[in-house]
C-alpha atoms as a PDB file:
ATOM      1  CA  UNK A   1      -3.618  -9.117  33.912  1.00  0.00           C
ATOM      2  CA  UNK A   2      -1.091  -6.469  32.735  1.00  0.00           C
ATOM      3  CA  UNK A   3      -1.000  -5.619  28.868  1.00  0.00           C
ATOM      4  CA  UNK A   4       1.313  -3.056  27.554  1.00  0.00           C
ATOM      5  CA  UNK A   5       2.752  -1.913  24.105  1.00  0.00           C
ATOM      6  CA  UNK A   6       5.914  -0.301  23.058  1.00  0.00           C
ATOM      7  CA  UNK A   7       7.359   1.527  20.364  1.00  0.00           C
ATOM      8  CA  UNK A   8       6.771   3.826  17.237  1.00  0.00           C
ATOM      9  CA  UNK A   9       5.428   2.950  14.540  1.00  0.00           C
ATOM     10  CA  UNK A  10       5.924   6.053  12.149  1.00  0.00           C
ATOM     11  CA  UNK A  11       7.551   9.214  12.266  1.00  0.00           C
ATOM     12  CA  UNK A  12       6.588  12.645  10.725  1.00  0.00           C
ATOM     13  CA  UNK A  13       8.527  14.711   8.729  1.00  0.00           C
ATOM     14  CA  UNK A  14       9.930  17.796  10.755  1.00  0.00           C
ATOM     15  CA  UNK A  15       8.210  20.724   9.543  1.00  0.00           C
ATOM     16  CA  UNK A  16       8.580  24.255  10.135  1.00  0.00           C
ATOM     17  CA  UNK A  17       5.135  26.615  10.253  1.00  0.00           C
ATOM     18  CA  UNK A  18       4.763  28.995   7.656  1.00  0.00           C
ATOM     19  CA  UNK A  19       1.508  31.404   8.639  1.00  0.00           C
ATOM     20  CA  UNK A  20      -0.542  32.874   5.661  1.00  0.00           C
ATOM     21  CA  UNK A  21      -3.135  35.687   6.047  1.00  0.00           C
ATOM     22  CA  UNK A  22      -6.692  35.335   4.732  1.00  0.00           C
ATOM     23  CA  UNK A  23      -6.165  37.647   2.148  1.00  0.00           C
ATOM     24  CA  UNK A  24      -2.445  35.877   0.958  1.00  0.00           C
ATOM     25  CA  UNK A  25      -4.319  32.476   0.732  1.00  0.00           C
ATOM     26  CA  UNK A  26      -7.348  34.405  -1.268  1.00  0.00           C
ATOM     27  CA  UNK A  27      -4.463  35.693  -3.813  1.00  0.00           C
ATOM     28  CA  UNK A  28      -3.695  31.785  -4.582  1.00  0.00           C
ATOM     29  CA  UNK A  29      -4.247  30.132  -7.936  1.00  0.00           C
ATOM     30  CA  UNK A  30      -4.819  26.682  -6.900  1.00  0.00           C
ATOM     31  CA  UNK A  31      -8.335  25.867  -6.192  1.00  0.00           C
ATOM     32  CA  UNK A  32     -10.073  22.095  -5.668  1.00  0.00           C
ATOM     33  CA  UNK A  33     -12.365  23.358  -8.774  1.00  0.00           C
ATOM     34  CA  UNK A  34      -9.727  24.964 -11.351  1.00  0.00           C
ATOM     35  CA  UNK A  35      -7.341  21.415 -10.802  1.00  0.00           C
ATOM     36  CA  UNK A  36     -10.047  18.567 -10.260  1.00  0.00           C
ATOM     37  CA  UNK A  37      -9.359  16.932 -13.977  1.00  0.00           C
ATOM     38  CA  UNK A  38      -6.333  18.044 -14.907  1.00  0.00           C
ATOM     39  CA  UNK A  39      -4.183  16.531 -11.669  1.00  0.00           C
ATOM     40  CA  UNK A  40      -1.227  15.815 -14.069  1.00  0.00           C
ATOM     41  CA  UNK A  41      -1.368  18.681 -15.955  1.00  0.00           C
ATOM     42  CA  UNK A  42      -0.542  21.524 -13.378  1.00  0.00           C
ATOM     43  CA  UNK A  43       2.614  21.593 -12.496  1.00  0.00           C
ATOM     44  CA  UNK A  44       2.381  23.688  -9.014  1.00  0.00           C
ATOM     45  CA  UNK A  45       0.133  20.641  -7.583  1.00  0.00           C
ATOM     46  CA  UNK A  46       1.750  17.024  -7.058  1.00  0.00           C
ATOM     47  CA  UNK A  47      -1.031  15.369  -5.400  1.00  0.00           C
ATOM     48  CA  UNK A  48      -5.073  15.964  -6.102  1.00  0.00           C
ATOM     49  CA  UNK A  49      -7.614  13.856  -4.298  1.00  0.00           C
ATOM     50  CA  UNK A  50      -9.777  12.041  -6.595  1.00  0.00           C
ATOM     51  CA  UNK A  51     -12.056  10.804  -3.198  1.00  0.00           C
ATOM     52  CA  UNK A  52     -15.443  12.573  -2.897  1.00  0.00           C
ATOM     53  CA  UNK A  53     -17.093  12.197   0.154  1.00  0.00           C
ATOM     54  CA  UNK A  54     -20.332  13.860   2.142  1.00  0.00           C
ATOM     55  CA  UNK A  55     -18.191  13.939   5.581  1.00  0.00           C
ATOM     56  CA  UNK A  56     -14.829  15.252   3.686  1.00  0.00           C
ATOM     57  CA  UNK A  57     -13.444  18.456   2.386  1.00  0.00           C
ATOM     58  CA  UNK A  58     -11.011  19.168  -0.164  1.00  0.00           C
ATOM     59  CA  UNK A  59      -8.029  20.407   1.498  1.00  0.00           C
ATOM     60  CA  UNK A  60      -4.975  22.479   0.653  1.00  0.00           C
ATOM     61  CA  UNK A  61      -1.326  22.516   1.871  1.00  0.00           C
ATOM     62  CA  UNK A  62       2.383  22.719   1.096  1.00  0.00           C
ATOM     63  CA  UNK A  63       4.071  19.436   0.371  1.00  0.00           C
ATOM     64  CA  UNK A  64       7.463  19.863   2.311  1.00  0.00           C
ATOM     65  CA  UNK A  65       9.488  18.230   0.272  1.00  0.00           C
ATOM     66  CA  UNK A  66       8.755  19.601  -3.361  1.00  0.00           C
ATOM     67  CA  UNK A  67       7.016  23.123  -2.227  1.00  0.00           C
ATOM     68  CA  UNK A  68       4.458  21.996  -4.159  1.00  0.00           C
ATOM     69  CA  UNK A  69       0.334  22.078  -3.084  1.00  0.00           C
ATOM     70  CA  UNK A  70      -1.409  19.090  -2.376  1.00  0.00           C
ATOM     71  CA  UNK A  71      -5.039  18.744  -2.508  1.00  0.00           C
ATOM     72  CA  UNK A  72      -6.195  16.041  -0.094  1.00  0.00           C
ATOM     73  CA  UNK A  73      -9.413  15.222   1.017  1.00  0.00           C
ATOM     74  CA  UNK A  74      -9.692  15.250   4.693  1.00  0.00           C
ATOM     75  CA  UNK A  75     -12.630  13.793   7.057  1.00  0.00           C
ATOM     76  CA  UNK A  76     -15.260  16.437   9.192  1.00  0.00           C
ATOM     77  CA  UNK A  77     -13.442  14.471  12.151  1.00  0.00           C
ATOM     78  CA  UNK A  78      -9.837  15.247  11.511  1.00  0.00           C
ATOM     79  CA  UNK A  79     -10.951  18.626  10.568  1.00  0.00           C
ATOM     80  CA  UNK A  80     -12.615  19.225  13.942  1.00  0.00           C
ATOM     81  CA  UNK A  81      -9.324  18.098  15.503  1.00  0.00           C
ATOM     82  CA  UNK A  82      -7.575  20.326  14.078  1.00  0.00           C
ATOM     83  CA  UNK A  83      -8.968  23.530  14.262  1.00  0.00           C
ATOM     84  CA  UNK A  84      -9.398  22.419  18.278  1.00  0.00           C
ATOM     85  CA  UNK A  85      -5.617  21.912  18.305  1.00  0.00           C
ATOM     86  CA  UNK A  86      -4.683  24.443  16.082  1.00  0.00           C
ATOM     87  CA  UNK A  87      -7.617  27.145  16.074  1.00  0.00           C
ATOM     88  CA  UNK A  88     -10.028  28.232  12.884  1.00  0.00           C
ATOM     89  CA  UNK A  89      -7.185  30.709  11.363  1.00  0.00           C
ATOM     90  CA  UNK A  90      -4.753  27.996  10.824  1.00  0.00           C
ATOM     91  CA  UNK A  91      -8.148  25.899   9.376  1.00  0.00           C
ATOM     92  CA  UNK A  92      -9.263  28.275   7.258  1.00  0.00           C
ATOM     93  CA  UNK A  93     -12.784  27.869   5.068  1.00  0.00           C
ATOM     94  CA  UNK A  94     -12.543  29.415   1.389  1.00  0.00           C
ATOM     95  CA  UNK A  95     -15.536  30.737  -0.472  1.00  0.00           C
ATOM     96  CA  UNK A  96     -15.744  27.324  -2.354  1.00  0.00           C
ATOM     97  CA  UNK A  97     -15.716  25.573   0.569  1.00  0.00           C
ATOM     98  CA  UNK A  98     -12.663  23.861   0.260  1.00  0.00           C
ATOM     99  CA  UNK A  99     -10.023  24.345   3.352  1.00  0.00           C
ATOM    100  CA  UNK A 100      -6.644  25.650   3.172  1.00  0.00           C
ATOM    101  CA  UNK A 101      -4.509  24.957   5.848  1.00  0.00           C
ATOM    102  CA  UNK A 102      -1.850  27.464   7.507  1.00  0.00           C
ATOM    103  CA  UNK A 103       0.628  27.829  10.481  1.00  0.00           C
ATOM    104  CA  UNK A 104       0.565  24.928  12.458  1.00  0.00           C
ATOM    105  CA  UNK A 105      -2.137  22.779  11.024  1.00  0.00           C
ATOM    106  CA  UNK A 106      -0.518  22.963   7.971  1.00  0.00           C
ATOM    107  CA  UNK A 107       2.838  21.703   9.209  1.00  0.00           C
ATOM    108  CA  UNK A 108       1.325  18.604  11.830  1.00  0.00           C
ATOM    109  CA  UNK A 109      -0.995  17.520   8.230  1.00  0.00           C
ATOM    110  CA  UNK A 110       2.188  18.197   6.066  1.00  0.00           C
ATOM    111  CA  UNK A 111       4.701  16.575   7.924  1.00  0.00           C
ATOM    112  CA  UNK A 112       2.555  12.968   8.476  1.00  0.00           C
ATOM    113  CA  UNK A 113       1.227  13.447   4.838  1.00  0.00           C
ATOM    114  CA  UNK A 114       5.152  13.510   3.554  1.00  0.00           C
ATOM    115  CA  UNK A 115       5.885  10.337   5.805  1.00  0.00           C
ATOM    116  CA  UNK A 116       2.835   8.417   4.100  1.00  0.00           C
ATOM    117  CA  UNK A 117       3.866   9.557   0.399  1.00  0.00           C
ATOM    118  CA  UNK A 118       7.756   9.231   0.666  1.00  0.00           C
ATOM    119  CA  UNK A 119       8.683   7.079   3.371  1.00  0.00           C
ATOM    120  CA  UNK A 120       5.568   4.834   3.108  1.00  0.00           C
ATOM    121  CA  UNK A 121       5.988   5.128  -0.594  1.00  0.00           C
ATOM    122  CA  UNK A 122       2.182   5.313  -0.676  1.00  0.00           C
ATOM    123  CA  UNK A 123       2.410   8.086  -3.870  1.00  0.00           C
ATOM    124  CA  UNK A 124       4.858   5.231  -5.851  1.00  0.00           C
ATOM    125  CA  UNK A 125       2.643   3.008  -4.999  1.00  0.00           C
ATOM    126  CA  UNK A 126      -0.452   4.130  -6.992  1.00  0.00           C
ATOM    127  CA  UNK A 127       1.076   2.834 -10.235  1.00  0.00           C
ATOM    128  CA  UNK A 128      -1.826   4.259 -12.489  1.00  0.00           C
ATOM    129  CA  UNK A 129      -2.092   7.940 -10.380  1.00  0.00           C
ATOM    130  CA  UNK A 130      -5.975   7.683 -10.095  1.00  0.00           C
ATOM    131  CA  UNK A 131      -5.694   8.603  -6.473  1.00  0.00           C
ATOM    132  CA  UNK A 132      -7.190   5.101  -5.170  1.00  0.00           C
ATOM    133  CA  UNK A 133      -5.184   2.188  -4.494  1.00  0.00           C
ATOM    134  CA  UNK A 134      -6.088  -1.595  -5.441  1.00  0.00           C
ATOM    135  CA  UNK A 135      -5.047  -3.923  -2.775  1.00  0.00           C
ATOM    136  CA  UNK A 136      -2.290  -5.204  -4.923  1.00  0.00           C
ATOM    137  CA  UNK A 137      -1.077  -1.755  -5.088  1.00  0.00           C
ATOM    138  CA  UNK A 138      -1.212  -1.189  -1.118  1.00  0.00           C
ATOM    139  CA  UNK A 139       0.845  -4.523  -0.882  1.00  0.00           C
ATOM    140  CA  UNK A 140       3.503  -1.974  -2.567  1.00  0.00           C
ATOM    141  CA  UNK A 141       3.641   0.570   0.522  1.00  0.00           C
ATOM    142  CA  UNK A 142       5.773   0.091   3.929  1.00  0.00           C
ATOM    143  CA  UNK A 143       2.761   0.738   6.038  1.00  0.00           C
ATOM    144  CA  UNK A 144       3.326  -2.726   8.195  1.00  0.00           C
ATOM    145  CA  UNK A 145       5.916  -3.117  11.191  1.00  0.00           C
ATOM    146  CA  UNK A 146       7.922  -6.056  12.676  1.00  0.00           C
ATOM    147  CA  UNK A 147       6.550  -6.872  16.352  1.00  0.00           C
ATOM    148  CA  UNK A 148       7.524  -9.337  19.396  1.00  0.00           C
ATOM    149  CA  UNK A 149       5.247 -10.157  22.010  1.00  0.00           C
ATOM    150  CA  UNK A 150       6.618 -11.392  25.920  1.00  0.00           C
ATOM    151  CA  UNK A 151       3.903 -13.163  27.914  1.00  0.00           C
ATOM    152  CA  UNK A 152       3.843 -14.748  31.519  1.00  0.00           C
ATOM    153  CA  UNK A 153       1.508 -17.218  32.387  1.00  0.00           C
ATOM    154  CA  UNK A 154       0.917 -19.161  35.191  1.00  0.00           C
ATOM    155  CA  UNK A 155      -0.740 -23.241  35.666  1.00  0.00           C
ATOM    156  CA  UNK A 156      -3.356 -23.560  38.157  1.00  0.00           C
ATOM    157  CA  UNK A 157      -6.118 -26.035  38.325  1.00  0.00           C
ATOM    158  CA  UNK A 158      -4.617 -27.938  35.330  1.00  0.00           C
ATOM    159  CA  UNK A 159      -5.200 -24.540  32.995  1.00  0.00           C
ATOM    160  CA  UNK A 160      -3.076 -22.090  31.722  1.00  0.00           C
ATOM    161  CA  UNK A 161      -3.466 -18.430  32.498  1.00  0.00           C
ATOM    162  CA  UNK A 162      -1.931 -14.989  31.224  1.00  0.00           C
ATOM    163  CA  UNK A 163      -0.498 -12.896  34.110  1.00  0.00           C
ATOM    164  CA  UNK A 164       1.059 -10.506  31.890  1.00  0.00           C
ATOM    165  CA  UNK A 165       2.001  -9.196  28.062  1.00  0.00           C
ATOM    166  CA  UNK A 166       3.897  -6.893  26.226  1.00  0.00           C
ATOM    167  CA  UNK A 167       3.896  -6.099  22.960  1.00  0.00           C
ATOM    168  CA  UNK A 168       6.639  -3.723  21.025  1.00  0.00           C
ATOM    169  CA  UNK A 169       8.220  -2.932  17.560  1.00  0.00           C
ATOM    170  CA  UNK A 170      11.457  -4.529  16.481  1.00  0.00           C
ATOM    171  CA  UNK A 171      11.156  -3.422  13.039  1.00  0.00           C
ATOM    172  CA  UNK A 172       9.282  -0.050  11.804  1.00  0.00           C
ATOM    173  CA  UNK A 173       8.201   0.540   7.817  1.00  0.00           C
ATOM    174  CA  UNK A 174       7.628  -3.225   7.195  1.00  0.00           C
ATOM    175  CA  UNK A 175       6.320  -3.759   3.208  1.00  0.00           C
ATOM    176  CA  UNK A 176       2.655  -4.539   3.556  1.00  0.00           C
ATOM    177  CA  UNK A 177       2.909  -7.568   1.510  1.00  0.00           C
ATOM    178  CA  UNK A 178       4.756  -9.393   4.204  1.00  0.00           C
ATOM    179  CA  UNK A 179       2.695 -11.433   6.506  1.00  0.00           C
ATOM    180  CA  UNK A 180       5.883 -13.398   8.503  1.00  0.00           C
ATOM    181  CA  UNK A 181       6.572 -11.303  11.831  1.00  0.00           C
ATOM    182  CA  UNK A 182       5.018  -8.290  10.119  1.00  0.00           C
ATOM    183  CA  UNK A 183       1.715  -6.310  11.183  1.00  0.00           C
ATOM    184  CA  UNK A 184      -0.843  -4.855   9.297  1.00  0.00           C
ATOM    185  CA  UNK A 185      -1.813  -1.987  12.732  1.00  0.00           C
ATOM    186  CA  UNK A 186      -5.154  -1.595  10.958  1.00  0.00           C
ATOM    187  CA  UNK A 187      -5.180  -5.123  11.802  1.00  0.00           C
ATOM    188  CA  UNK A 188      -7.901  -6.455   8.814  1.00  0.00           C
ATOM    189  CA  UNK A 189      -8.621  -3.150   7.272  1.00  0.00           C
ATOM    190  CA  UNK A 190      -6.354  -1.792   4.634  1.00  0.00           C
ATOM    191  CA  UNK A 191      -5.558   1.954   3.167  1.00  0.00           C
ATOM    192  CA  UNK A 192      -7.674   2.692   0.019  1.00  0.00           C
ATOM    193  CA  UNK A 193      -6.122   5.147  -0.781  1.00  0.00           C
ATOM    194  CA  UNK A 194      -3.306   8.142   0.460  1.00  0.00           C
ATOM    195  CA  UNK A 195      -6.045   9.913   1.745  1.00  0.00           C
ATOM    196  CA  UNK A 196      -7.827   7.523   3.910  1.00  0.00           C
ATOM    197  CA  UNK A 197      -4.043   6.805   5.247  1.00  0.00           C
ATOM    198  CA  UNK A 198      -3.675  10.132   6.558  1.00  0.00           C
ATOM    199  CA  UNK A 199      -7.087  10.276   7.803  1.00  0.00           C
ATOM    200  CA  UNK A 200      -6.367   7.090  10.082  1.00  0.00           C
ATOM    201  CA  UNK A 201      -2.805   8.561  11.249  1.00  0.00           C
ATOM    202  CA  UNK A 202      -4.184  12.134  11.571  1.00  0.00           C
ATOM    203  CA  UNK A 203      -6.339  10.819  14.258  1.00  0.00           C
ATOM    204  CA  UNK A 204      -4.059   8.430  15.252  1.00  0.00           C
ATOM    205  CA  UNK A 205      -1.955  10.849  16.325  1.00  0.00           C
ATOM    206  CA  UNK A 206      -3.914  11.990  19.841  1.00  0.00           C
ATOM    207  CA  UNK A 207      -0.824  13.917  21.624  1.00  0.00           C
ATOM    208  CA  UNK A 208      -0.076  15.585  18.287  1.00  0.00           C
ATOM    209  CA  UNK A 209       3.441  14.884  18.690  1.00  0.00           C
ATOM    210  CA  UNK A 210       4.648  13.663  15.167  1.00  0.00           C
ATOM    211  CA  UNK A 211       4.843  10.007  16.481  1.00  0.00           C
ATOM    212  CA  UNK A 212       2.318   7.107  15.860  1.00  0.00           C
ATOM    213  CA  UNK A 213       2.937   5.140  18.958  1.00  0.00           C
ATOM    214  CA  UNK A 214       2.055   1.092  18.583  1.00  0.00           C
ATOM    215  CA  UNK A 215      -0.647   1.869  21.489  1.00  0.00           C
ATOM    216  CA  UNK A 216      -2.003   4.978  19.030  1.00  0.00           C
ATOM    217  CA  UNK A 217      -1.522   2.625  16.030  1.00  0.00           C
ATOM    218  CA  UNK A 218      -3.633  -0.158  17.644  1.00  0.00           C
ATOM    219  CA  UNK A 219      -6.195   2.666  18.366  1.00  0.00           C
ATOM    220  CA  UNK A 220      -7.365   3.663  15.390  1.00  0.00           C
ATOM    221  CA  UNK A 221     -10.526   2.991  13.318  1.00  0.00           C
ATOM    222  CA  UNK A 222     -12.310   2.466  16.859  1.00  0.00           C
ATOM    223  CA  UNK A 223     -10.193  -1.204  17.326  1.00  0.00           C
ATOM    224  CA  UNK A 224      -8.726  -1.705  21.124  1.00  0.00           C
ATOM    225  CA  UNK A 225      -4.936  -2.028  21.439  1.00  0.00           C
ATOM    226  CA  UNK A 226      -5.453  -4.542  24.320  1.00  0.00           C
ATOM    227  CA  UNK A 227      -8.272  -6.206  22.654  1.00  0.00           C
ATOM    228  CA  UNK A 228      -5.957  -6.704  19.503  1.00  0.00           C
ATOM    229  CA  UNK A 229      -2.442  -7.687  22.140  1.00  0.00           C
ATOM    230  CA  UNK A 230      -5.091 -10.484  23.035  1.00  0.00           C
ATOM    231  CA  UNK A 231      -6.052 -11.341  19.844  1.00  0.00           C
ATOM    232  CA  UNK A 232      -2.409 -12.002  18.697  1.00  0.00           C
ATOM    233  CA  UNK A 233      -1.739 -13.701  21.791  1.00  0.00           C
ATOM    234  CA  UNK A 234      -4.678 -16.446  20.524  1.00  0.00           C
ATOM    235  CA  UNK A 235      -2.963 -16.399  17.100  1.00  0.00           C
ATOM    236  CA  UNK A 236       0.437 -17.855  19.130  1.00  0.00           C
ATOM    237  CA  UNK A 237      -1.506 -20.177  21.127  1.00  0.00           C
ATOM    238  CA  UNK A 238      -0.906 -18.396  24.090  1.00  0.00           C
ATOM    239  CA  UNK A 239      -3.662 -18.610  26.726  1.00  0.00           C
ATOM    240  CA  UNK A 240      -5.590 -14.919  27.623  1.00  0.00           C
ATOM    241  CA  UNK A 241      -7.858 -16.204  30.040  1.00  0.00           C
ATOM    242  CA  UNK A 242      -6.861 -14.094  32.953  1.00  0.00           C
ATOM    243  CA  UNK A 243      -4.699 -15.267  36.035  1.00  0.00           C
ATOM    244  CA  UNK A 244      -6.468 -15.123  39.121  1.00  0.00           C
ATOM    245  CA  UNK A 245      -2.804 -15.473  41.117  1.00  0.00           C
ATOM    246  CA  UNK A 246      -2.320 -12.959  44.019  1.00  0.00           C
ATOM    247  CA  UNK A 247       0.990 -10.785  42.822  1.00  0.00           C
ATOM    248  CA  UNK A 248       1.184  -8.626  45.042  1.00  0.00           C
ATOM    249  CA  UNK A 249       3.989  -9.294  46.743  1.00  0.00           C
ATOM    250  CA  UNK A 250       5.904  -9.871  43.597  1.00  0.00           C
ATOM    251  CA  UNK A 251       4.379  -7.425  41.021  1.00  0.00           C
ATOM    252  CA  UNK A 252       7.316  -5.159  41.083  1.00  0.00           C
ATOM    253  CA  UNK A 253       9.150  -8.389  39.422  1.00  0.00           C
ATOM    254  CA  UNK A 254       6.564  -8.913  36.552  1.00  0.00           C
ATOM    255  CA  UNK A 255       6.833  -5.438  35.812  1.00  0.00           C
ATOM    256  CA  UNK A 256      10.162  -5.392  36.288  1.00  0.00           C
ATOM    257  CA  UNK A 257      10.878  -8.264  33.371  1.00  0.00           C
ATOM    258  CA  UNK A 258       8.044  -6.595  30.916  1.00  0.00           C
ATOM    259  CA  UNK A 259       9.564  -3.277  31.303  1.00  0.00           C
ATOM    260  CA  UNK A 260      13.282  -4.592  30.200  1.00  0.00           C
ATOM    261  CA  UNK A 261      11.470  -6.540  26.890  1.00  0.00           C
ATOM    262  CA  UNK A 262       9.596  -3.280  26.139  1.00  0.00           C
ATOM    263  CA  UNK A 263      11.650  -0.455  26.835  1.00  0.00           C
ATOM    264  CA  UNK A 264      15.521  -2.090  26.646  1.00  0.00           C
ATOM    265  CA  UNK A 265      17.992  -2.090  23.413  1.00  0.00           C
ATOM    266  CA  UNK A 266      17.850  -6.389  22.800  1.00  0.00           C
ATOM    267  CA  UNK A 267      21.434  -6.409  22.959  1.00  0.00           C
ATOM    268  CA  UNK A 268      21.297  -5.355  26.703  1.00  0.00           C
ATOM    269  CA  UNK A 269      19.326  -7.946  28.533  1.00  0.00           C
ATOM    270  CA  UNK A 270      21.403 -11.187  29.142  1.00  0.00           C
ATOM    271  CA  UNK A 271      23.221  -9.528  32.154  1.00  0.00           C
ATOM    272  CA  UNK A 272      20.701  -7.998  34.407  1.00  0.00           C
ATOM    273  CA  UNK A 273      18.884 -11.009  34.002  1.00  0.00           C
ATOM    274  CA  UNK A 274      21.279 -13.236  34.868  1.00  0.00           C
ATOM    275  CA  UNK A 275      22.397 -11.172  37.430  1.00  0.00           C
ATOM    276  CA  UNK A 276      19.036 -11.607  39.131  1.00  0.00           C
ATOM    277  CA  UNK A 277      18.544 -15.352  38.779  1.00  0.00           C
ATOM    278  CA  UNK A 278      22.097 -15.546  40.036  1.00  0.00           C
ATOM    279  CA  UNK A 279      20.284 -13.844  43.256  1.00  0.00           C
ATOM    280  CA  UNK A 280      17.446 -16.001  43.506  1.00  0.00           C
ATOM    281  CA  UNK A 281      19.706 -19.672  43.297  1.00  0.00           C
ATOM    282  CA  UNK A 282      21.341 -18.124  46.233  1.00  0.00           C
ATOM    283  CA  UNK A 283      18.268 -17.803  48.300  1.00  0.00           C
ATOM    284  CA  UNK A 284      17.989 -14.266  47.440  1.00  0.00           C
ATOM    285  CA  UNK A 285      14.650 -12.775  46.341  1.00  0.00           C
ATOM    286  CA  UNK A 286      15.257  -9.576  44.557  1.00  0.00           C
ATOM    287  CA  UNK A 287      13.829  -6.680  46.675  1.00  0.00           C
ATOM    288  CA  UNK A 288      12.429  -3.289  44.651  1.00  0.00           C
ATOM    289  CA  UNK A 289      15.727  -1.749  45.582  1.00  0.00           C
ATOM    290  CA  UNK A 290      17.889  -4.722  44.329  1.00  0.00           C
ATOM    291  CA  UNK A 291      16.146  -4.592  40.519  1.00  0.00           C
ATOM    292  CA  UNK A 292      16.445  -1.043  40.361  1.00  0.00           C
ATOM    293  CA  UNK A 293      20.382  -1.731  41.035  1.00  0.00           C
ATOM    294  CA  UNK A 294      20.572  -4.422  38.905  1.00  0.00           C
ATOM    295  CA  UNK A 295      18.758  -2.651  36.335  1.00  0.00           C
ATOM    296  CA  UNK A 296      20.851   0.775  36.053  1.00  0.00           C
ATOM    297  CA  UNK A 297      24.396  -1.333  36.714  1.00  0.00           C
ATOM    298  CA  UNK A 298      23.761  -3.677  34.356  1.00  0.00           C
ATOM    299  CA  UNK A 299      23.587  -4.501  30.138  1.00  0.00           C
ATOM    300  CA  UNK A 300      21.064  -6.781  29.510  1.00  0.00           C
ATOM    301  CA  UNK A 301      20.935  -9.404  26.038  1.00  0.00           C
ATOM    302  CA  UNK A 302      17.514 -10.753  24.268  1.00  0.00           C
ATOM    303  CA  UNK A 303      15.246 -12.884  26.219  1.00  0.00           C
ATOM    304  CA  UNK A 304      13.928 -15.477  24.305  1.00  0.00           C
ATOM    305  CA  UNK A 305      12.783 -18.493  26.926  1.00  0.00           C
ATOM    306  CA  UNK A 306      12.592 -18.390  30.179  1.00  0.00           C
ATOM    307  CA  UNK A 307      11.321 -19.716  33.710  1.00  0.00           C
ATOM    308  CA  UNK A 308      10.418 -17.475  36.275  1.00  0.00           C
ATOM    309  CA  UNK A 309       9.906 -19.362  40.008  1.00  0.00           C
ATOM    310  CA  UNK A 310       8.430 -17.853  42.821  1.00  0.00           C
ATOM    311  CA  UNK A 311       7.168 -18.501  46.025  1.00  0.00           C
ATOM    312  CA  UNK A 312       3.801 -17.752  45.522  1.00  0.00           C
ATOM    313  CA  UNK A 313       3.914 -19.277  41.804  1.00  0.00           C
ATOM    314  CA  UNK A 314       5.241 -22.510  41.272  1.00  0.00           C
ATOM    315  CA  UNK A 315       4.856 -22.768  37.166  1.00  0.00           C
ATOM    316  CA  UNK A 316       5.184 -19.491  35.761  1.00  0.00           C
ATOM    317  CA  UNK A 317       6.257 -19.250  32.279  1.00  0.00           C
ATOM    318  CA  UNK A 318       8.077 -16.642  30.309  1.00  0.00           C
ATOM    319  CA  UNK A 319       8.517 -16.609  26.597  1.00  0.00           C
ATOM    320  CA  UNK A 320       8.886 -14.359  23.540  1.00  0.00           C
ATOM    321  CA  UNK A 321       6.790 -14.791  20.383  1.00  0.00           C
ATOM    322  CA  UNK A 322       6.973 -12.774  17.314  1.00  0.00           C
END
């Protein structure tokens, strides 16, 4: 049984490094103690945490957008990741405890946080500014995505079983507060607040690369993308209990279909497809070589329904939920 995902979920702002010595960030006004009640009131600061936590530290950066600092409060865990990305002078520790970041910490936190605020709309969303959102408030961010799902499964011994699935994004920065088509990738766990959303897609992000893959999405908070694939496949009524069918000798078809559903525009797939089955009603099964022809020759539309026959599978299915 073959499960894979596809897509992006969300995109960091572009952000260019800007180093600071010890000394330039020890020159700064801001501090987490001189701002903590008067968030509104200081005009060089447009976000201040209001989350205390044991296992968090109040954290300093440049907002890219307005130059302004932000004060977030970020997890012992994302800090950790950091400084082993990005080393302990772009992390740096002030007397009060508090971090400042720097460099190239500073632009990887800066760039995701500006994605969650702006583009997520997660700083609009906090109607009342107390740095916590209520869930009717979170229902007010773009933190969801559209998603289709292609399975294959196979009838043998009067049951249906999965031989393959793919999941991808059709539709990125879905409103939370749509539940038709749309995702919630923290699956039944929501964002409290702006912090504990850049917390999640801090870590999220593993290869550090400014893109929250649907595989890193489905990651996070310790959940299994291919345990939550599964779980969405159950949702459909689609069956996961796993095929036992020999593919061998006809894997390099499966993958062949899941890898045009996942990884081709939808407005490309008709032809290749159609191209093949044209192949097979002639007596013709495709060989590696002939897909790979097919597949660079040809523009393919949207599969929707479909009915894959083989000689070593007699009842295979194909079809597209979402």
């Amino acid at each position: 049984m073959n499960i894979k995902t596809y897509g992006t979920a969300f995109t960091s702002y572009d952000v260019k490094a800007n180093h600071k010595t010890k000394e330039e960030i020890s020159e700064e006004k801001v501090s987490f103690d001189e701002t903590v009640k008067q968030t509104n009131e200081v005009e060089d600061v447009l976000y201040h945490t209001t989350t205390k936590a044991d296992d968090a530290k109040p954290t300093t950066f440049i907002d890219p957008v307005t130059k302004k600092y932000v004060i977030a409060s970020l997890e012992n865990e994302t800090l950790d990741k950091l400084r082993g990305k990005f080393g302990s002078d772009n992390v740096v520790e002030k007397e009060d405890g508090s971090i400042r970041l720097t460099g190239d910490a500073e632009a990887f936190v800066s760039g995701w946080f500006a994605d969650i605020a702006y583009k997520r709309e997660f700083l609009t969303a906090d109607a009342n500014s107390d740095g916590q959102l209520t869930e009717e408030e979170y229902n007010n961010t773009w933190n969801d995505f559209g998603i289709e799902n292609q399975s294959m499964t196979e009838f043998s011994s009067g049951e249906e079983k999965l031989l393959f699935s793919g999941e991808k994004i059709i539709q990125s920065y879905g409103n939370a507060s749509n539940d038709v088509g749309y995702r919630n990738y923290r699956e039944f766990d929501i964002a409290t607040s702006l912090d504990d959303e850049l917390n999640t897609t801090l870590q999220g992000d593993k290869d550090f690369d400014g893109k929250m893959t649907l595989k890193e999405a489905y990651n996070t908070n310790g959940n299994s993308a291919k345990d939550i694939v599964l779980r969405h496949l159950k949702e459909f009524g689609v069956s996961t209990v796993p095929s036992e069918l020999d593919t061998s000798s006809f894997d390099h078809l499966l993958n062949f279909v899941l890898d045009i559903f996942l990884q081709k525009d939808d407005k490309e797939q008709e032809k290749i497809m159609q191209k093949m089955y044209d192949n097979i009603e002639h007596g013709e099964e495709p060989t590696k070589e002939n897909i790979e022809q097919i597949y660079t020759e040809e523009n393919l539309e949207q599969i929707k329904k479909l009915k894959v026959t083989n000689k070593e599978s007699k009842n295979a299915t194909l079809e597209v939920y979402s």
